[in-house]
N, C-alpha and C. Protein backbone atom coordinates (compact mmCIF):
# COMPACT_ATOMS: atom_id res chain seq x y z
N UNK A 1 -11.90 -27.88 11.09
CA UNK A 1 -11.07 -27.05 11.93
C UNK A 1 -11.35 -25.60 11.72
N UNK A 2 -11.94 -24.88 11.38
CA UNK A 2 -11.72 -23.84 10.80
C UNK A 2 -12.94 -22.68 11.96
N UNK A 3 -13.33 -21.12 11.08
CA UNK A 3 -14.30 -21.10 12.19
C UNK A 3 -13.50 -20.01 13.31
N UNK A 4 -14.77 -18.99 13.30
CA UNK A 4 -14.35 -18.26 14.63
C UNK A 4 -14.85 -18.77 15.65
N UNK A 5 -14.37 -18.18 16.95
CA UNK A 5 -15.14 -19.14 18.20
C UNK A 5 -15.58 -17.98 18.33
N UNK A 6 -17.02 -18.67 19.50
CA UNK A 6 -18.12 -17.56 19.85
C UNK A 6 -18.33 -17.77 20.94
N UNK A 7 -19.07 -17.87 21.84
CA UNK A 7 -18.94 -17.86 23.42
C UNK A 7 -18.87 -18.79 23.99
N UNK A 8 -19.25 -20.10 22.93
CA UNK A 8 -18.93 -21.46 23.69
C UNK A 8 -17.43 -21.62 23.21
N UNK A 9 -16.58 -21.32 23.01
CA UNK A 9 -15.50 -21.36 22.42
C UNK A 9 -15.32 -22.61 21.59
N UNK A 10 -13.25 -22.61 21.73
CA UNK A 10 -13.13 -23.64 20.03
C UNK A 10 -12.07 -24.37 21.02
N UNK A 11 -11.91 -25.66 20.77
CA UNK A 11 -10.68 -26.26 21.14
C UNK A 11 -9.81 -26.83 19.87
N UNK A 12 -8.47 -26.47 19.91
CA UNK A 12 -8.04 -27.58 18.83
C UNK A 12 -6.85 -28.25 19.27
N UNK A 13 -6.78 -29.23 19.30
CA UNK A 13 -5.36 -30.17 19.93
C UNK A 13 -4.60 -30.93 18.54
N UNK A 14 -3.08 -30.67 18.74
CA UNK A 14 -2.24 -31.74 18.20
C UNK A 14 -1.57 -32.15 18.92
N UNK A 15 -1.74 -33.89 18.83
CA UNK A 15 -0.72 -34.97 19.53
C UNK A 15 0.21 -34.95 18.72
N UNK A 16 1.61 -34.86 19.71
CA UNK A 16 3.03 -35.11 19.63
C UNK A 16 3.97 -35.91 20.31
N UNK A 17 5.23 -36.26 19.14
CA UNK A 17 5.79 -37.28 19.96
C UNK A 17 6.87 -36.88 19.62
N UNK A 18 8.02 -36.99 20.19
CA UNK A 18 9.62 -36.45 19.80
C UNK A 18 9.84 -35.30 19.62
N UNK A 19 11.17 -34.71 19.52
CA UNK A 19 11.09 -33.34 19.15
C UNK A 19 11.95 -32.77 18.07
N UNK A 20 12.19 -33.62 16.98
CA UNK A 20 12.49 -33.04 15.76
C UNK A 20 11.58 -31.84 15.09
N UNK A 21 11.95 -30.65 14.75
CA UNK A 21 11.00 -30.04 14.24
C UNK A 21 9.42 -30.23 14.84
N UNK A 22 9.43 -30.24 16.27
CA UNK A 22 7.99 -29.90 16.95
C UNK A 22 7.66 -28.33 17.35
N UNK A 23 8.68 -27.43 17.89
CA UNK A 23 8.56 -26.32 17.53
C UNK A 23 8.24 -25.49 16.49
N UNK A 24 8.32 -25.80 15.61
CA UNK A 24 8.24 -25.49 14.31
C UNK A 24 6.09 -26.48 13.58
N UNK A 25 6.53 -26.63 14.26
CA UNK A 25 5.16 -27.54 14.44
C UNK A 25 3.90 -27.11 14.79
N UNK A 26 4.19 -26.87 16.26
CA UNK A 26 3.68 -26.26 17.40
C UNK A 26 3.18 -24.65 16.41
N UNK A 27 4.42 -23.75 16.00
CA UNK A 27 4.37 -22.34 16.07
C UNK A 27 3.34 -22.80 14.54
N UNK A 28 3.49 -23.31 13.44
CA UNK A 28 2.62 -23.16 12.59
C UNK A 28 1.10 -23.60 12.88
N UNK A 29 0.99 -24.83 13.43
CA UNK A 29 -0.70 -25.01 14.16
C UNK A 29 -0.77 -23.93 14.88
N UNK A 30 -0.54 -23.22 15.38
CA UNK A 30 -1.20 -21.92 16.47
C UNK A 30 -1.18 -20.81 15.54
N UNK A 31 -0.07 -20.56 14.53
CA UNK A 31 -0.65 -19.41 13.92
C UNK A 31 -1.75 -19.85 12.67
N UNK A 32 -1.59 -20.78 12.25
CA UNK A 32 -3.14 -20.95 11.51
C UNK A 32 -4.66 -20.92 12.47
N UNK A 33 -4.64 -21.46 13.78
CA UNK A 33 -5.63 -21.16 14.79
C UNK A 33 -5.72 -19.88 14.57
N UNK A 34 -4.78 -19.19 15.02
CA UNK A 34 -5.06 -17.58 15.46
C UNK A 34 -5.41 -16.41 14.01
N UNK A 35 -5.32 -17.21 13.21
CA UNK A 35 -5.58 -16.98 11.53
C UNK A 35 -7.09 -17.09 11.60
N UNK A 36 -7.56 -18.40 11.77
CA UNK A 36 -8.80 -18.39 11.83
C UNK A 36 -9.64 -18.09 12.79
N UNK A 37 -9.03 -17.45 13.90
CA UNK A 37 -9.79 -16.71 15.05
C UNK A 37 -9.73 -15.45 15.30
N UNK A 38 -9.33 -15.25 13.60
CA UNK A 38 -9.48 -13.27 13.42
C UNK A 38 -7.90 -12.80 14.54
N UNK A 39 -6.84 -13.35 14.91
CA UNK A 39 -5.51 -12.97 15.69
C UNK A 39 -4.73 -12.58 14.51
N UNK A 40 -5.05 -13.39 13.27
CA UNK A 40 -3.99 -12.77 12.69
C UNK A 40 -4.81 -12.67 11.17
N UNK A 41 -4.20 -12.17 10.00
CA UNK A 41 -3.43 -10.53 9.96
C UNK A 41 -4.20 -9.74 11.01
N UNK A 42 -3.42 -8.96 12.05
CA UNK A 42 -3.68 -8.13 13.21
C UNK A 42 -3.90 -6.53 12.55
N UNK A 43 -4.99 -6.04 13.39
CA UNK A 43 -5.58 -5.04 12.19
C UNK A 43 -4.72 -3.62 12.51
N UNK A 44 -3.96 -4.04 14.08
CA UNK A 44 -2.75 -2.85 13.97
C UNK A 44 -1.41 -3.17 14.97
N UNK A 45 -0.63 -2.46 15.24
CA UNK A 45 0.51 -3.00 15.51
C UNK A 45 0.73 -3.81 17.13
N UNK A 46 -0.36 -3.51 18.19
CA UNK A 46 -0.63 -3.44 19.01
C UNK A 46 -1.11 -5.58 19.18
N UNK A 47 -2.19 -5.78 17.73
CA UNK A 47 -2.90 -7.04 17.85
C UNK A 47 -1.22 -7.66 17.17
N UNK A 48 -0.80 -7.28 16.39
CA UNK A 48 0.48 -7.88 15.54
C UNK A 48 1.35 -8.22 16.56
N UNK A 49 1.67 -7.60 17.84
CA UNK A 49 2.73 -7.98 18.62
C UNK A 49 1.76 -8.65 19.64
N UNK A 50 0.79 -9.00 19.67
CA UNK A 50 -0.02 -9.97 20.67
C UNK A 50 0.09 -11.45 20.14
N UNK A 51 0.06 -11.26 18.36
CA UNK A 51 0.35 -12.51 18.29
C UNK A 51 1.90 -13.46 17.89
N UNK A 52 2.57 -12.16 17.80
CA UNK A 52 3.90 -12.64 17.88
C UNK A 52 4.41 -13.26 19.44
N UNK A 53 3.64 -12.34 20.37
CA UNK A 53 3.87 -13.32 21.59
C UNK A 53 3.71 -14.50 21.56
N UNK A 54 2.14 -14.36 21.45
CA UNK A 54 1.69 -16.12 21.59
C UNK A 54 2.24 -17.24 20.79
N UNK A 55 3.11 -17.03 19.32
CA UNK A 55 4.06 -17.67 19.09
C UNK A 55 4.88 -18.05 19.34
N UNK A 56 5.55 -16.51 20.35
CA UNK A 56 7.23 -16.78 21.06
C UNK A 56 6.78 -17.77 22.23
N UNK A 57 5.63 -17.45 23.14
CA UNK A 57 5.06 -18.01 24.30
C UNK A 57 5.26 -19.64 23.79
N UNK A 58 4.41 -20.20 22.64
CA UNK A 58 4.32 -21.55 22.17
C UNK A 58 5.41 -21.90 22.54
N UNK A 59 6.58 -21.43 21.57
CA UNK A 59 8.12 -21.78 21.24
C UNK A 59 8.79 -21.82 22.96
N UNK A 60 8.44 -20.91 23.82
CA UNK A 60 9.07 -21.37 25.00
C UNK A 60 8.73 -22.96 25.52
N UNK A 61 7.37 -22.50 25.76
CA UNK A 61 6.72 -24.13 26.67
C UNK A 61 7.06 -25.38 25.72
N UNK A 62 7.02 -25.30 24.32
CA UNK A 62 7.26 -26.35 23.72
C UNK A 62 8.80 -27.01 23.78
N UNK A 63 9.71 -25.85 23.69
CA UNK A 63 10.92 -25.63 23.78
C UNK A 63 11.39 -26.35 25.29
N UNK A 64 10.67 -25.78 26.57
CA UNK A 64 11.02 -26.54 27.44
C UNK A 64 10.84 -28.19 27.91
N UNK A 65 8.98 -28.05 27.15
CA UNK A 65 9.04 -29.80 27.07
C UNK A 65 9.85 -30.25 26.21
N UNK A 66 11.12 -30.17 25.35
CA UNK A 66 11.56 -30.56 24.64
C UNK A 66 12.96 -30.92 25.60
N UNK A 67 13.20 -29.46 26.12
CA UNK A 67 15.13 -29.54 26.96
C UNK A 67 14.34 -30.42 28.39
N UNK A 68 13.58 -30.78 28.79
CA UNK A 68 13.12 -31.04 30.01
C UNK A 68 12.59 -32.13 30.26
N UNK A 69 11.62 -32.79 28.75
CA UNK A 69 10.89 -34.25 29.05
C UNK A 69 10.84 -34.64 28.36
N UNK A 70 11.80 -34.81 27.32
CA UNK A 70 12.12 -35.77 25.87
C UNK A 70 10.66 -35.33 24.86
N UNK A 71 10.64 -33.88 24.80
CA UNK A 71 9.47 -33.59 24.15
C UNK A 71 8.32 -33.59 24.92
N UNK A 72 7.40 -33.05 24.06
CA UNK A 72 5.56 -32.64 24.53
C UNK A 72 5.07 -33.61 23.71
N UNK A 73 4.04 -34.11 24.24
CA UNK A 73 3.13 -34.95 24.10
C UNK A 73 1.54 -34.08 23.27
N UNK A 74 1.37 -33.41 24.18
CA UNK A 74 0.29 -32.71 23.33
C UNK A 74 -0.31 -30.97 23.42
N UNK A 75 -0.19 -30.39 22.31
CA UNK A 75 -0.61 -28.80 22.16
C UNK A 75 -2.06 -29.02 22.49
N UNK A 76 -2.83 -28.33 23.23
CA UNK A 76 -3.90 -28.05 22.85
C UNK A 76 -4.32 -25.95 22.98
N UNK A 77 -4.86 -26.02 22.14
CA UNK A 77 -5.35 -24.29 22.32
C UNK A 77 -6.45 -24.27 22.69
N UNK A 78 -7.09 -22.95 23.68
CA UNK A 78 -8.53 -23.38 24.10
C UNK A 78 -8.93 -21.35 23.57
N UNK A 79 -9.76 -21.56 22.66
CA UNK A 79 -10.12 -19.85 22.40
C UNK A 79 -11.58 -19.43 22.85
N UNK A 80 -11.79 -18.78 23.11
CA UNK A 80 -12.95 -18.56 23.69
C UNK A 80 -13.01 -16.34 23.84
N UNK A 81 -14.43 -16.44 23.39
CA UNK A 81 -14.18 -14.72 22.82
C UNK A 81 -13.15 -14.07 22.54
N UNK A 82 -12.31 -13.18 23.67
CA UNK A 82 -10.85 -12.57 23.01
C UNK A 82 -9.81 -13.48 23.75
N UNK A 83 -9.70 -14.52 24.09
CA UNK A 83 -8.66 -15.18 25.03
C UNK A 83 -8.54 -16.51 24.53
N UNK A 84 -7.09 -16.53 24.87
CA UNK A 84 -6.46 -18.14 24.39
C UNK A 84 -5.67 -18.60 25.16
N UNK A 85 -6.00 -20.18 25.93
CA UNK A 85 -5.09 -20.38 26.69
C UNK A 85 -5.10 -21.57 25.99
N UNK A 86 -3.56 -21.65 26.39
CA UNK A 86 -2.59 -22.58 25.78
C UNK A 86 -1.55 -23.41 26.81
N UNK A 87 -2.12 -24.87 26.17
CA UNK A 87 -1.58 -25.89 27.36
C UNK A 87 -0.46 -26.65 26.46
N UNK A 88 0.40 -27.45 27.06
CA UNK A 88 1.06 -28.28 26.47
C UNK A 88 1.84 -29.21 28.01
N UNK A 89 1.60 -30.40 27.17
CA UNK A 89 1.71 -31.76 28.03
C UNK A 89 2.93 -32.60 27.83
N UNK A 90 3.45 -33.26 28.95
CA UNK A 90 4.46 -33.73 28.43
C UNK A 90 4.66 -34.48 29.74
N UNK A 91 5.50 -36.24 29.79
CA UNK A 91 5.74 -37.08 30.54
C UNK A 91 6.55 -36.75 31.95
N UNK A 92 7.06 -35.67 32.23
CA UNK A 92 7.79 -35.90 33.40
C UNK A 92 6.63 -34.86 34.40
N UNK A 93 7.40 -36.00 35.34
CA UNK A 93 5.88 -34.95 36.23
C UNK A 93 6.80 -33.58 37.18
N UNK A 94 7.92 -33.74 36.91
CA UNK A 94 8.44 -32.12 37.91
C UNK A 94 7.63 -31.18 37.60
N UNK A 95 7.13 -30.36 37.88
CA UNK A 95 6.69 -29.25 37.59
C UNK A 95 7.62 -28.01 37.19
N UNK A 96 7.54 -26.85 36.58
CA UNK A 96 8.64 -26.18 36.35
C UNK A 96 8.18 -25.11 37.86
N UNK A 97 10.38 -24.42 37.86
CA UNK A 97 10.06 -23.60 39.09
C UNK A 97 11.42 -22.37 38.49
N UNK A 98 11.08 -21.58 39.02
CA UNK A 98 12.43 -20.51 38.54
C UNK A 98 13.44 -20.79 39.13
N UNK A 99 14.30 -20.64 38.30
CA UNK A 99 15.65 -20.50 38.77
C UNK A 99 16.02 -18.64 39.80
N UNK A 100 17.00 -18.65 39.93
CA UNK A 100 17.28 -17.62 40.71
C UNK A 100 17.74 -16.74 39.40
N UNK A 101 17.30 -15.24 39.79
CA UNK A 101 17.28 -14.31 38.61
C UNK A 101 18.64 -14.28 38.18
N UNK A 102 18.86 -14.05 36.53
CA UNK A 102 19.88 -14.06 36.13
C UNK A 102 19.86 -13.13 34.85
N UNK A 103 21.54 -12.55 34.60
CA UNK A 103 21.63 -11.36 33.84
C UNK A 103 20.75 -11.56 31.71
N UNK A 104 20.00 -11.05 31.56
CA UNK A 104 19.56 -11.39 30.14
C UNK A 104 20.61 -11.92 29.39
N UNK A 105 21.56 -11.29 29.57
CA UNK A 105 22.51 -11.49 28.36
C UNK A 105 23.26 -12.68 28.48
N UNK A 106 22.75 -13.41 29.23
CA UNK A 106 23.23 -14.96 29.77
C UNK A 106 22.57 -16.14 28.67
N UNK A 107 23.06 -16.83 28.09
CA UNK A 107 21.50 -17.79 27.74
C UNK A 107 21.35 -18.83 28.25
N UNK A 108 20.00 -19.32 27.50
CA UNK A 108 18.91 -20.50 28.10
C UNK A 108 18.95 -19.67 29.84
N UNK A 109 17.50 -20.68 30.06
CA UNK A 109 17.32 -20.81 31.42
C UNK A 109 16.36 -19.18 31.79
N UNK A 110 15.78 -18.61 30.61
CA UNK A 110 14.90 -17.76 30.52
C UNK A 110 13.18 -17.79 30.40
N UNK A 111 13.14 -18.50 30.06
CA UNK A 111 11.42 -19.04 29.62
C UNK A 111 10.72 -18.68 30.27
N UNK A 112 10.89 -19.07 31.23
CA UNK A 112 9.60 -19.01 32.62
C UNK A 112 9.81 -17.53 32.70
N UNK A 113 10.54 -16.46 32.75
CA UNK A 113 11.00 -14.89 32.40
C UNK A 113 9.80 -14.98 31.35
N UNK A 114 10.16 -15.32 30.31
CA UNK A 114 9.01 -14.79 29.58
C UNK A 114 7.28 -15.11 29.32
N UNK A 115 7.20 -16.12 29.89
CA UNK A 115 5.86 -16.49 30.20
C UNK A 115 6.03 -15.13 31.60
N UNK A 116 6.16 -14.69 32.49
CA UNK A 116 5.77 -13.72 33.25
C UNK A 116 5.59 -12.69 32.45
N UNK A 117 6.51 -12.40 31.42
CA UNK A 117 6.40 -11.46 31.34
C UNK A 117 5.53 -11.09 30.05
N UNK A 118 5.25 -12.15 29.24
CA UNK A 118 4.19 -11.95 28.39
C UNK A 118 2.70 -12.31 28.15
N UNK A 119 2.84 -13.18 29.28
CA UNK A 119 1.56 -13.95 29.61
C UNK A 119 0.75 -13.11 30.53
N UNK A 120 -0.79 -13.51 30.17
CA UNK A 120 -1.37 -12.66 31.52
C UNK A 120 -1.65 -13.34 32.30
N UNK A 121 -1.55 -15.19 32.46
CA UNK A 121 -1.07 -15.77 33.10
C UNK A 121 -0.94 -16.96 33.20
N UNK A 122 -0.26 -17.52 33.86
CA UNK A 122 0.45 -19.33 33.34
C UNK A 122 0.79 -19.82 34.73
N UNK A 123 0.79 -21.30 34.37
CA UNK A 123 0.58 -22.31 35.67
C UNK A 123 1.47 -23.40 35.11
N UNK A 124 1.33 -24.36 36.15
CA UNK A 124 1.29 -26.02 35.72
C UNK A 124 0.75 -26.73 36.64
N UNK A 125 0.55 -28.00 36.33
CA UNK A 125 -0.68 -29.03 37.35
C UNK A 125 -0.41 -30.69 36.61
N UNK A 126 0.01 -31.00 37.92
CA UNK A 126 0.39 -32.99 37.64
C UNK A 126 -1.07 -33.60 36.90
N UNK A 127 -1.02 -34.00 36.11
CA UNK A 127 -1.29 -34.89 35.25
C UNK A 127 -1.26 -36.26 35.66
N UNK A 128 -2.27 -37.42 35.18
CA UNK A 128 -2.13 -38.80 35.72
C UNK A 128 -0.29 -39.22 35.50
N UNK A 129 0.25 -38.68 34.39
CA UNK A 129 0.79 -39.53 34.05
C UNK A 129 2.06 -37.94 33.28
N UNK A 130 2.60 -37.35 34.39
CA UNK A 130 3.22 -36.06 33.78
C UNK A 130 2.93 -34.82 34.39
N UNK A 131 2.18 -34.00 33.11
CA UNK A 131 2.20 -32.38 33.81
C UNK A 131 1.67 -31.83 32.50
N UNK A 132 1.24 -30.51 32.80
CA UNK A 132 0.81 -29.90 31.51
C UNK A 132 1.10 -28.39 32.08
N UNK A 133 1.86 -27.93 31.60
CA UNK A 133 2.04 -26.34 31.69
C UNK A 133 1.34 -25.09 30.84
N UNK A 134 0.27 -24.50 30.92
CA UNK A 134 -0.81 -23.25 30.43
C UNK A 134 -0.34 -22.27 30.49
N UNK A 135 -0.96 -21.33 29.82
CA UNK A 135 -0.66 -20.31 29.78
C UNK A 135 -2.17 -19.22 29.33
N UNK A 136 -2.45 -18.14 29.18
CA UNK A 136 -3.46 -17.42 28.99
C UNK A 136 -3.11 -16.27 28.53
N UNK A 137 -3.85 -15.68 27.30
CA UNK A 137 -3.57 -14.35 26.64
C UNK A 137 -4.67 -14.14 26.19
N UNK A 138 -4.67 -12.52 26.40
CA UNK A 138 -5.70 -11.87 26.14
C UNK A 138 -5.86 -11.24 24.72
N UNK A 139 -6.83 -11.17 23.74
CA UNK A 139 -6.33 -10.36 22.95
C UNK A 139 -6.24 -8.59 22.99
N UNK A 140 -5.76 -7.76 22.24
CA UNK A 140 -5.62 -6.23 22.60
C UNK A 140 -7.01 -6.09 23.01
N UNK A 141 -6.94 -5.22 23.75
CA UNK A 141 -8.46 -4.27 24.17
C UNK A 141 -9.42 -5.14 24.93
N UNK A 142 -9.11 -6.26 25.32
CA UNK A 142 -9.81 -7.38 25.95
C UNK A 142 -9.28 -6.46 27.39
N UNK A 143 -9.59 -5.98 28.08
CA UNK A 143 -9.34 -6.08 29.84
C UNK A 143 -9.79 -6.90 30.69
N UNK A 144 -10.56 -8.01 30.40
CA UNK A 144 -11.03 -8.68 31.57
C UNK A 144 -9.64 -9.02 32.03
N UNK A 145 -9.43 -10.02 33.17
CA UNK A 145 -8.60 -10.41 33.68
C UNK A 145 -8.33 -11.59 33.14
N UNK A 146 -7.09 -11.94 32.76
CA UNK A 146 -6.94 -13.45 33.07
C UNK A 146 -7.45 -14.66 33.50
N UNK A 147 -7.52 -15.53 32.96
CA UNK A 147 -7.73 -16.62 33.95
C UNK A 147 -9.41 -17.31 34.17
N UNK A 148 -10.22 -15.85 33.48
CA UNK A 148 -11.69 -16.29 33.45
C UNK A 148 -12.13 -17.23 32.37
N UNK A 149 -11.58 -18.15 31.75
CA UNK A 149 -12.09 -19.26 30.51
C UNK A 149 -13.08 -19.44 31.32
């Protein structure tokens, strides 16, 4: 497992089942990835809050396959030069959709808020058997756009 990725990039997947302590799961496999893909220790405050996203980011999508489809089925991370997109799978096939905007200081029912707003960009797409909801981040100083894996 270990290993920076280089232009052919790196994939690493963990299968999951239930959701006792899968968040917690989820957020430690991605920050050891992003450990060994030079994301973290972040060399200034700018890379440090890129990867605190992509933690909080994990903790949403995982979080929702959890309130939404009796848990995620499977993390996978896909890294490739400065970008990481991040999928996670799970049995119900709804797709997620926003709710109608609502005051912050309200809770739950925010997530998809923050995948907009921290992601540079995120989807979902039916699955044989479900759905898998992505997401994409760039690291600092990366400008390409989104979305080019």
């Amino acid at each position: 497992m270990g290993g920076k990725a280089g232009d052919e990039g790196q994939v690493r997947r963990l299968v999951l089942f239930g959701t006792k302590g899968v968040v917690m799961r989820c957020r430690d496999f991605t920050a050891e990835a992003l450990t060994d893909w030079g994301w973290m220790p972040a060399e200034d405050d700018e890379g440090r809050e890129r990867a605190e996203d992509v933690l909080l980011l994990v903790s949403e999508v995982v979080t929702n396959a959890c309130l939404h489809a009796d848990g995620p089925e499977e993390l996978v991370l896909r890294h490739r030069r400065d970008r990481l997109r991040v999928e996670v799978s799970d049995a119900n096939p709804e797709l997620p959709r926003r709710r109608q905007p609502r005051a912050p200081s309200l809770p739950g029912g925010h997530g998809l808020m923050v995948l907009d707003r921290l992601a540079g960009a995120w989807g979902s797409e039916p699955r044989d058997r479900g759905k898998v909801v992505w997401l994409e981040v760039t690291r600092p100083g990366d400008q390409r756009a989104p979305g080019a894996l």
